[in-house]
C-alpha atoms as a PDB file:
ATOM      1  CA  UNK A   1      79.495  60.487 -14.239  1.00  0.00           C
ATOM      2  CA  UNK A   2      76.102  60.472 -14.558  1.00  0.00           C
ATOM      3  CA  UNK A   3      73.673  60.797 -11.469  1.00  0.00           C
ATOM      4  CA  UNK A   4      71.417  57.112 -11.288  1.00  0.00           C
ATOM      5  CA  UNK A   5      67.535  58.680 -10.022  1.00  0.00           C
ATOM      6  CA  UNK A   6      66.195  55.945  -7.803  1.00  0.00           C
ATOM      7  CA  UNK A   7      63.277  57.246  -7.159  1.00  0.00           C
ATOM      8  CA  UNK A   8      61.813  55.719 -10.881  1.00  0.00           C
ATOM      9  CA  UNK A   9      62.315  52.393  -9.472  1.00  0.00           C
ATOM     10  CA  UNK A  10      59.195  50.013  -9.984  1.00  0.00           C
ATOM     11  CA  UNK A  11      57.691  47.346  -7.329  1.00  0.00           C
ATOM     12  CA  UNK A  12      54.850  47.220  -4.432  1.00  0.00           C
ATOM     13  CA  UNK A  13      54.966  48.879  -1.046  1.00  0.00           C
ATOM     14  CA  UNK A  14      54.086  46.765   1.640  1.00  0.00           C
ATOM     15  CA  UNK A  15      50.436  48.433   2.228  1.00  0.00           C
ATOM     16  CA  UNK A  16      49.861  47.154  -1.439  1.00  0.00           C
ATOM     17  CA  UNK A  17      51.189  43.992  -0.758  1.00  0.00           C
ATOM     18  CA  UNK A  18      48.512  43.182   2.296  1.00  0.00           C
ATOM     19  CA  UNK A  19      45.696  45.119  -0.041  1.00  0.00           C
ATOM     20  CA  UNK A  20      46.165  42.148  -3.072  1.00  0.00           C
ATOM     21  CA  UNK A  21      46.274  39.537  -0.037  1.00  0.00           C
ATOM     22  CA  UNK A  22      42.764  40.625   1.295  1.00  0.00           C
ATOM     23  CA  UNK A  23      41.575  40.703  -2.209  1.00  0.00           C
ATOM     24  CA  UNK A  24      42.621  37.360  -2.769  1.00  0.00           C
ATOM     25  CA  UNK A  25      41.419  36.180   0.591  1.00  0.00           C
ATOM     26  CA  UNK A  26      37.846  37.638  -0.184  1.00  0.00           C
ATOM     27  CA  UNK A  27      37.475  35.873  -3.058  1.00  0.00           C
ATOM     28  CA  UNK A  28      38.959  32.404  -2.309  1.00  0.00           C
ATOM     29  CA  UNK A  29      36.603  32.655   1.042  1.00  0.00           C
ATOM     30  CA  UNK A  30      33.760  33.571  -1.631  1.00  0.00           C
ATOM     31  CA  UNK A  31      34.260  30.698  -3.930  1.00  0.00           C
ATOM     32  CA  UNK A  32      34.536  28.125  -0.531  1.00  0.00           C
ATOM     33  CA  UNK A  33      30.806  29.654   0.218  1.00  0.00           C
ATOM     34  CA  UNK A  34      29.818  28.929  -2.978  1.00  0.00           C
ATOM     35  CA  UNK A  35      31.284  25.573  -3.466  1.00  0.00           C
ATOM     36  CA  UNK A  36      29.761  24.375   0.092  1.00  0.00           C
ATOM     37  CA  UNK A  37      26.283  25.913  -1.055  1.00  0.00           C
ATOM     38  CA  UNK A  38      26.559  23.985  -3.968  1.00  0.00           C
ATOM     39  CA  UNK A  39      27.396  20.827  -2.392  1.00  0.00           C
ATOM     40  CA  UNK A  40      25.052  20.926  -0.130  1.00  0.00           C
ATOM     41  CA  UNK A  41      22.296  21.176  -2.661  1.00  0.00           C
ATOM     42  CA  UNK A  42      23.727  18.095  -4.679  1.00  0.00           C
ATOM     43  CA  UNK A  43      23.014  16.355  -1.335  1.00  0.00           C
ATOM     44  CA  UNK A  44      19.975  17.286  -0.791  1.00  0.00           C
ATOM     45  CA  UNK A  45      18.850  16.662  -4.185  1.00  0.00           C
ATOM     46  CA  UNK A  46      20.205  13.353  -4.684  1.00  0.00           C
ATOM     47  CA  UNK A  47      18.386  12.342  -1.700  1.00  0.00           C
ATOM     48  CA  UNK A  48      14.835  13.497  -2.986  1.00  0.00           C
ATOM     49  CA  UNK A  49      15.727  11.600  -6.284  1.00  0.00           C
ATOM     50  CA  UNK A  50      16.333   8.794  -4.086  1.00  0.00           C
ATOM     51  CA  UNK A  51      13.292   8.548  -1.984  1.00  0.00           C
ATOM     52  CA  UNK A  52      11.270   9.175  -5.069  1.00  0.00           C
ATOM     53  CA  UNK A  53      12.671   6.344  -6.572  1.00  0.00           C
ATOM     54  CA  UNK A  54      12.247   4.360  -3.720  1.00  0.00           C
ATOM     55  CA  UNK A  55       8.793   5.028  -3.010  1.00  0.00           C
ATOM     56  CA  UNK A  56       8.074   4.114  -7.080  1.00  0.00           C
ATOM     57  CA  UNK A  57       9.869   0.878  -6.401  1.00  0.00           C
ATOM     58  CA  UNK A  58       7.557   0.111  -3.415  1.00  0.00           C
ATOM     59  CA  UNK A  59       4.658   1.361  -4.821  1.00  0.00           C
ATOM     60  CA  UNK A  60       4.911  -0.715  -8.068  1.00  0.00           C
ATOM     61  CA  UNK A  61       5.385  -4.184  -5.684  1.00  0.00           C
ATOM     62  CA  UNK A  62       2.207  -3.310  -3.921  1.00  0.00           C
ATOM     63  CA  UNK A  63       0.147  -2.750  -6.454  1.00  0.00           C
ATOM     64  CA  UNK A  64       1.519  -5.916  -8.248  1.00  0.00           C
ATOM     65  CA  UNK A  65       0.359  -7.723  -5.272  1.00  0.00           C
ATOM     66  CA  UNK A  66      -2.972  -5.899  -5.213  1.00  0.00           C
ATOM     67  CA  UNK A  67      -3.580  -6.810  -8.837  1.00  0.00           C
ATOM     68  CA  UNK A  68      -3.669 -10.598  -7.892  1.00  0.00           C
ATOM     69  CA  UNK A  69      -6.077 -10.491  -4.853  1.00  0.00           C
ATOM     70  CA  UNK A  70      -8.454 -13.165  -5.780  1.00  0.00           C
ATOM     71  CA  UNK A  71      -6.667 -14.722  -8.462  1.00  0.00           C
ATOM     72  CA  UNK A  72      -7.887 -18.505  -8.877  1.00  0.00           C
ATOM     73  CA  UNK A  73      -7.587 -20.150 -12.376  1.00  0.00           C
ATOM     74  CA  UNK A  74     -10.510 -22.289 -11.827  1.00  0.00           C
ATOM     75  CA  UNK A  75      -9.014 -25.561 -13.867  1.00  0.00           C
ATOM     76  CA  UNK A  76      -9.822 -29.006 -12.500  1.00  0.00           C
ATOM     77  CA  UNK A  77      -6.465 -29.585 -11.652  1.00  0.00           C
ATOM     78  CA  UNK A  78      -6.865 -26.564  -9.031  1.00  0.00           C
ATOM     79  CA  UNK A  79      -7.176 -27.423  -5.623  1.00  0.00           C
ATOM     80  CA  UNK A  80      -6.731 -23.904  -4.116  1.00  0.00           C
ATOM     81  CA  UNK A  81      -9.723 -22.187  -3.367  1.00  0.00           C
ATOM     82  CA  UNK A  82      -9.437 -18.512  -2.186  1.00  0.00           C
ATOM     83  CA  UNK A  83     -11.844 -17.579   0.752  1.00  0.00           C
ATOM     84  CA  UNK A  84     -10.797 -14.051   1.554  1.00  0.00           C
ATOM     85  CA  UNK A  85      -9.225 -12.169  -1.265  1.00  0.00           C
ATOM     86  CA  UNK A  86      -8.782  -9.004   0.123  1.00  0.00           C
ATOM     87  CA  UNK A  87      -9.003  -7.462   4.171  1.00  0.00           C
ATOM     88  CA  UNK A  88      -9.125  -4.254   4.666  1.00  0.00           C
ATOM     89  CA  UNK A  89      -7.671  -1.409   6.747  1.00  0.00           C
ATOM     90  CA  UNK A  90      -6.916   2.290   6.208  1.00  0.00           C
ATOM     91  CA  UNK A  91      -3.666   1.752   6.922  1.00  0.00           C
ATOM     92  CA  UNK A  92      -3.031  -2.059   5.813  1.00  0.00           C
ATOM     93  CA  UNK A  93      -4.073  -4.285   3.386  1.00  0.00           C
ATOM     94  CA  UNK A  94      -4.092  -8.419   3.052  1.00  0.00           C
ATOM     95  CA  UNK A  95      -4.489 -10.260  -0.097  1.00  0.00           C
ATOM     96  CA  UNK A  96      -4.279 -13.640  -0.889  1.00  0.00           C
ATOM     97  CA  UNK A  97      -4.416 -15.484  -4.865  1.00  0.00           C
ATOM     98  CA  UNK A  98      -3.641 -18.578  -5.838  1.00  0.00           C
ATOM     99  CA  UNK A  99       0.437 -19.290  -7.097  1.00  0.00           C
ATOM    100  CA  UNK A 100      -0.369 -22.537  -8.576  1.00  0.00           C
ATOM    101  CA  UNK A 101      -2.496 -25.712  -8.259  1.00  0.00           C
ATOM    102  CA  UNK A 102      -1.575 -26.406  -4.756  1.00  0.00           C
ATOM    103  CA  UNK A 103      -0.309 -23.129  -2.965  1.00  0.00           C
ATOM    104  CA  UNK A 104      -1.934 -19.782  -1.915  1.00  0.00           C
ATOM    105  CA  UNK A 105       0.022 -16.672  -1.325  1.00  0.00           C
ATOM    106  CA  UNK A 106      -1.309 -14.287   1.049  1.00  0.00           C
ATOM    107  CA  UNK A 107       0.679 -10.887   1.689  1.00  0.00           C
ATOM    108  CA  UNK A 108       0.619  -7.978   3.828  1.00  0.00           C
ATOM    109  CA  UNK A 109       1.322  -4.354   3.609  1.00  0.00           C
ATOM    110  CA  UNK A 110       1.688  -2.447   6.683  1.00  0.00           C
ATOM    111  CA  UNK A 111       3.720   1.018   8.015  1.00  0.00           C
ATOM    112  CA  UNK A 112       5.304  -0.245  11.385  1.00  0.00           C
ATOM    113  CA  UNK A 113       4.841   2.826  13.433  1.00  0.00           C
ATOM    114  CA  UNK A 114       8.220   2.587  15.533  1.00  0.00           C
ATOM    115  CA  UNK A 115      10.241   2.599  13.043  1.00  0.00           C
ATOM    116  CA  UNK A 116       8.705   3.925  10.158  1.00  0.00           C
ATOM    117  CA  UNK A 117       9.529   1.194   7.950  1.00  0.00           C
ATOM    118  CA  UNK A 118       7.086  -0.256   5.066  1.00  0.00           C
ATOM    119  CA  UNK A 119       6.602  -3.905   5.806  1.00  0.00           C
ATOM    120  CA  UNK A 120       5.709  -6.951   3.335  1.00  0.00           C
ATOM    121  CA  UNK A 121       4.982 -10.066   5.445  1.00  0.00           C
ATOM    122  CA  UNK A 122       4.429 -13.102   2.631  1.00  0.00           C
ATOM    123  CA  UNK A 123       2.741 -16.203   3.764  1.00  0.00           C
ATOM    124  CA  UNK A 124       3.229 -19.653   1.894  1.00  0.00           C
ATOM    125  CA  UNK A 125       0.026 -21.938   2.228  1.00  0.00           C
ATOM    126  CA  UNK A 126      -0.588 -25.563   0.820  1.00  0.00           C
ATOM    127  CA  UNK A 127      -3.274 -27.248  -0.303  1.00  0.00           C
ATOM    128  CA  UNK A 128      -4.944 -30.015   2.281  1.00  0.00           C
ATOM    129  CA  UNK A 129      -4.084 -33.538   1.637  1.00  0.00           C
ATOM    130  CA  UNK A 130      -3.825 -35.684  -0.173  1.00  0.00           C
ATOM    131  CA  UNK A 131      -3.012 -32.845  -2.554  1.00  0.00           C
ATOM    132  CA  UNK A 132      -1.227 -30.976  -0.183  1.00  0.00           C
ATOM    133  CA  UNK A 133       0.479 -31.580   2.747  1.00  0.00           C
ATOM    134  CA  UNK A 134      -1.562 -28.233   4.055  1.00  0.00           C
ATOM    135  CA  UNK A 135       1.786 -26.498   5.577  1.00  0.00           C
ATOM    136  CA  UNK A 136       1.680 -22.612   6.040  1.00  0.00           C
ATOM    137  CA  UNK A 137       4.977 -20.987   6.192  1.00  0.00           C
ATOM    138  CA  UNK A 138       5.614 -17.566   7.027  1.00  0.00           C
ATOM    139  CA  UNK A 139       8.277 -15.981   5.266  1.00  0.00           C
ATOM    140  CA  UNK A 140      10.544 -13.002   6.465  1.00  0.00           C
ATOM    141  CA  UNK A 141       9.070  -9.776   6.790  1.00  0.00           C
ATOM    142  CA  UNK A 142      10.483  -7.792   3.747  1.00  0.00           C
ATOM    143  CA  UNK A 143      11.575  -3.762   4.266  1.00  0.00           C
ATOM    144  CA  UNK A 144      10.517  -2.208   1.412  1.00  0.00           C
ATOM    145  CA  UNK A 145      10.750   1.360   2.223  1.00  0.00           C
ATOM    146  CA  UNK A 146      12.133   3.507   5.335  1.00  0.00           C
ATOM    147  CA  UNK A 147      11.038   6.723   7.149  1.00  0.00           C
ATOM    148  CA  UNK A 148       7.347   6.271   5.649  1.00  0.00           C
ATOM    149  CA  UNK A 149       5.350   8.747   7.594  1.00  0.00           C
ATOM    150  CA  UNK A 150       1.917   7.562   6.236  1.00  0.00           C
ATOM    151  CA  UNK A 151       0.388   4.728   4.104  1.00  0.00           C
ATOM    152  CA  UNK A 152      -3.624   5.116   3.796  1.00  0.00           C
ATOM    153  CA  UNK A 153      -5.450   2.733   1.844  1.00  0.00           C
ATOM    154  CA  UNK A 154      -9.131   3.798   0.174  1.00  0.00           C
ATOM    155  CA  UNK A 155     -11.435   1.263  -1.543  1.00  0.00           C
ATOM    156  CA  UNK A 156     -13.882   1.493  -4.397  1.00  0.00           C
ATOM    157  CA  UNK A 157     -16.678  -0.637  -3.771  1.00  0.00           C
ATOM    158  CA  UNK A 158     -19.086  -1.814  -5.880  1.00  0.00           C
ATOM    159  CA  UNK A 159     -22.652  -1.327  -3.996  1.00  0.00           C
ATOM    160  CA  UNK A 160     -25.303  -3.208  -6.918  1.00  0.00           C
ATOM    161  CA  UNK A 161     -23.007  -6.309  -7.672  1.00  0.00           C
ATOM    162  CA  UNK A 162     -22.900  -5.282 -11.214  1.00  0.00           C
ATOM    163  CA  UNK A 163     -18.986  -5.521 -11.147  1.00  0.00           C
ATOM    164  CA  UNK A 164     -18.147  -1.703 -11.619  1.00  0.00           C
ATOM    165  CA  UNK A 165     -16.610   0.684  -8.763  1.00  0.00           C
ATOM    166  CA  UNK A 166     -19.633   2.942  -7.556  1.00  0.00           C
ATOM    167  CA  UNK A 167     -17.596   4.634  -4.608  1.00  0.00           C
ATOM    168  CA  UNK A 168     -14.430   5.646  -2.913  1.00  0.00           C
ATOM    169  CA  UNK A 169     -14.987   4.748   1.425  1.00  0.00           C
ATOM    170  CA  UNK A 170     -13.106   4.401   4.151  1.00  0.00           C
ATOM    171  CA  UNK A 171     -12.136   0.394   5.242  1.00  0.00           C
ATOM    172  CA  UNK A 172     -14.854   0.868   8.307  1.00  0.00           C
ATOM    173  CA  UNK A 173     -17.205   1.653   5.381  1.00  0.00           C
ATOM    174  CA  UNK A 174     -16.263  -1.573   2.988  1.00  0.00           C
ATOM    175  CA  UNK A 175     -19.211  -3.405   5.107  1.00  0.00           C
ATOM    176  CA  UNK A 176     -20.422  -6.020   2.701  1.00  0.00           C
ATOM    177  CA  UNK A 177     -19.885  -4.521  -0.190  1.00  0.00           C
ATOM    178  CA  UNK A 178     -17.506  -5.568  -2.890  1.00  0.00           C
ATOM    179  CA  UNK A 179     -14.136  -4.282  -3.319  1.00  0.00           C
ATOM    180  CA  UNK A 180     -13.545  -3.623  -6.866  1.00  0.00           C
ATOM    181  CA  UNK A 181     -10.485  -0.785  -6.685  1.00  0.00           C
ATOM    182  CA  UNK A 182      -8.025  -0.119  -4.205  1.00  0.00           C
ATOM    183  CA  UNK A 183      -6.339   3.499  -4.208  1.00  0.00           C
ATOM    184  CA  UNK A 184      -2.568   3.859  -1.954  1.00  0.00           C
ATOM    185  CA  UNK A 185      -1.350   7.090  -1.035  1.00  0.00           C
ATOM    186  CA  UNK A 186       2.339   6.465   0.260  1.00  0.00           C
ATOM    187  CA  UNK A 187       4.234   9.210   2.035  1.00  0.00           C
ATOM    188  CA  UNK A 188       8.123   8.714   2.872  1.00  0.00           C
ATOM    189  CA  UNK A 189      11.093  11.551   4.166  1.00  0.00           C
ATOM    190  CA  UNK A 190      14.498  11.550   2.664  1.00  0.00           C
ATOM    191  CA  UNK A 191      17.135  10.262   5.184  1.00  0.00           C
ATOM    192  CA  UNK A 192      16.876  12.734   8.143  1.00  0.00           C
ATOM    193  CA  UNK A 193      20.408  12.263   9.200  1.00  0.00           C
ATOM    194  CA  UNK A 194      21.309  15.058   7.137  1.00  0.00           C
ATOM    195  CA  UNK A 195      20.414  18.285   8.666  1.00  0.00           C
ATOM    196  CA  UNK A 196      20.646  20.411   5.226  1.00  0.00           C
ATOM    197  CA  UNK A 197      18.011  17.629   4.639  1.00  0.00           C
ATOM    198  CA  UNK A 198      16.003  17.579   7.359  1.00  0.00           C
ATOM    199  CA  UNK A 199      15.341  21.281   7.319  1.00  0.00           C
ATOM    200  CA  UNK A 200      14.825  22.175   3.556  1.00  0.00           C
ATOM    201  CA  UNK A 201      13.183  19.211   2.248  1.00  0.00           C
ATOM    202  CA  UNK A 202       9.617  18.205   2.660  1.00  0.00           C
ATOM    203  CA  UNK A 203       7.964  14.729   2.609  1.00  0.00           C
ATOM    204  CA  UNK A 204       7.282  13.200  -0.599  1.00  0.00           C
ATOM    205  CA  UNK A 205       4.138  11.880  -1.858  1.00  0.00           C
ATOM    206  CA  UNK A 206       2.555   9.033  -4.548  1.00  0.00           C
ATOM    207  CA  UNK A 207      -0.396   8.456  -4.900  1.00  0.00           C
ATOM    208  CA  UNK A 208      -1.882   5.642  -7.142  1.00  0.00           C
ATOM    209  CA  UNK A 209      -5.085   3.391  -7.720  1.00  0.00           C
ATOM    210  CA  UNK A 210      -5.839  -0.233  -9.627  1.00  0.00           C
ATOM    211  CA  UNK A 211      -8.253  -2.039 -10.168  1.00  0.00           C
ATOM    212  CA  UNK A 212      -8.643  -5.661  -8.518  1.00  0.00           C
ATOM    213  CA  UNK A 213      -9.847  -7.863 -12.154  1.00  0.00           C
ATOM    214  CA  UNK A 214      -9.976 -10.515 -10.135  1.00  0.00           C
ATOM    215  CA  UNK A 215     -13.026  -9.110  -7.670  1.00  0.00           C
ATOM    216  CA  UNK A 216     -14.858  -6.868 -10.058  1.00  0.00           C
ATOM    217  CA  UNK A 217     -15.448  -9.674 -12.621  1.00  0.00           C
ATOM    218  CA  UNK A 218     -16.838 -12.078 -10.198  1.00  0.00           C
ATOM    219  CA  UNK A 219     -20.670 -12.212  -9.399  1.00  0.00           C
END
């Protein structure tokens, strides 16, 4: 009868056992660490992408609105007449044109400062009678863009009435001069509810200037 040697028998001890278990541990705990890193900067990304879309989208309507300051078409048939195109502030702007025959729009941009919000306030005017019946309607302020932390307004002015920009000032410095240009620097925060957020990402910034047709052709 032949002798059987056990001690050729393959398998794992119970020190190797727990050895492959920590192993495995280590590297599942890894691959967590890496998946949260990278989730984390999805977030944070998609949020920049998203105020820097949003501040585009608001910067675009303002400057739309800044492009019309003064419009009047001048035909007989108009009986809007625009006697303040444009009023000034470093950190707000009016304008008013003409929508048709009988109506003036006048809108305002402004940065409410409790709640960080950039505001469009519309106004709805009609002509006098009879061609009017001379109503003015305010319409709901609009919210075009949250956590704005600044909105400064510059003017070119034209200084010799010759209906080109001469030089960049300040709205204390418009005085009587013409306002031919208007540049808007519009700085806005992702959503600060996110911490990852909040502590790696820095305010965005556009910056962006037009020039007011309307104004710089008219003597």
């Amino acid at each position: 009868m032949k002798n059987q040697n056990r001690s050729n028998t393959k398998g794992l001890t119970l020190i190797e056992l727990l050895v492959a278990l920590v192993i495995c541990g280590l590297v599942i705990a890894g691959m967590y660490r890496l998946f949260v890193a990278q989730s984390k900067a999805y977030t944070v990304q998609d949020q920049v992408v998203e105020v820097q879309q949003g501040i585009r989208s608001a910067m675009e309507i303002l400057l739309r609105d800044l492009r019309m300051a003064g419009f009047d078409n001048d035909s007989l048939s108009s009986k809007i007449s625009i006697a303040n195109p444009i009023v000034v502030g470093d950190h707000s702007v009016t304008v008013s044109y003409e929508y048709d025959d009988t109506t003036q729009y006048t809108v305002t941009y402004s940065r409410e400062v409790e709640t960080k919000r950039l505001l469009r306030q519309s106004t709805t005017q009609k002509a006098p009678p009879p061609d009017g019946d001379g109503s003015v309607t305010a319409n709901p302020q609009e919210v075009l863009l949250e956590n704005v932390e600044a909105l400064d307004f510059t003017y070119g002015v034209d200084t010799n009435n010759d209906g080109s920009l001469d030089s960049w000032v300040s709205a204390g410095a418009v005085g009587m001069n013409k306002v031919v240009a208007v540049r808007v620097v519009l700085t806005a925060n992702p959503d600060q509810t996110n911490p990852d957020v909040k502590n790696w990402v820095s305010p965005r910034t556009l910056a962006s200037a037009v020039t007011i047709r309307n104004l710089s052709f008219k003597k």
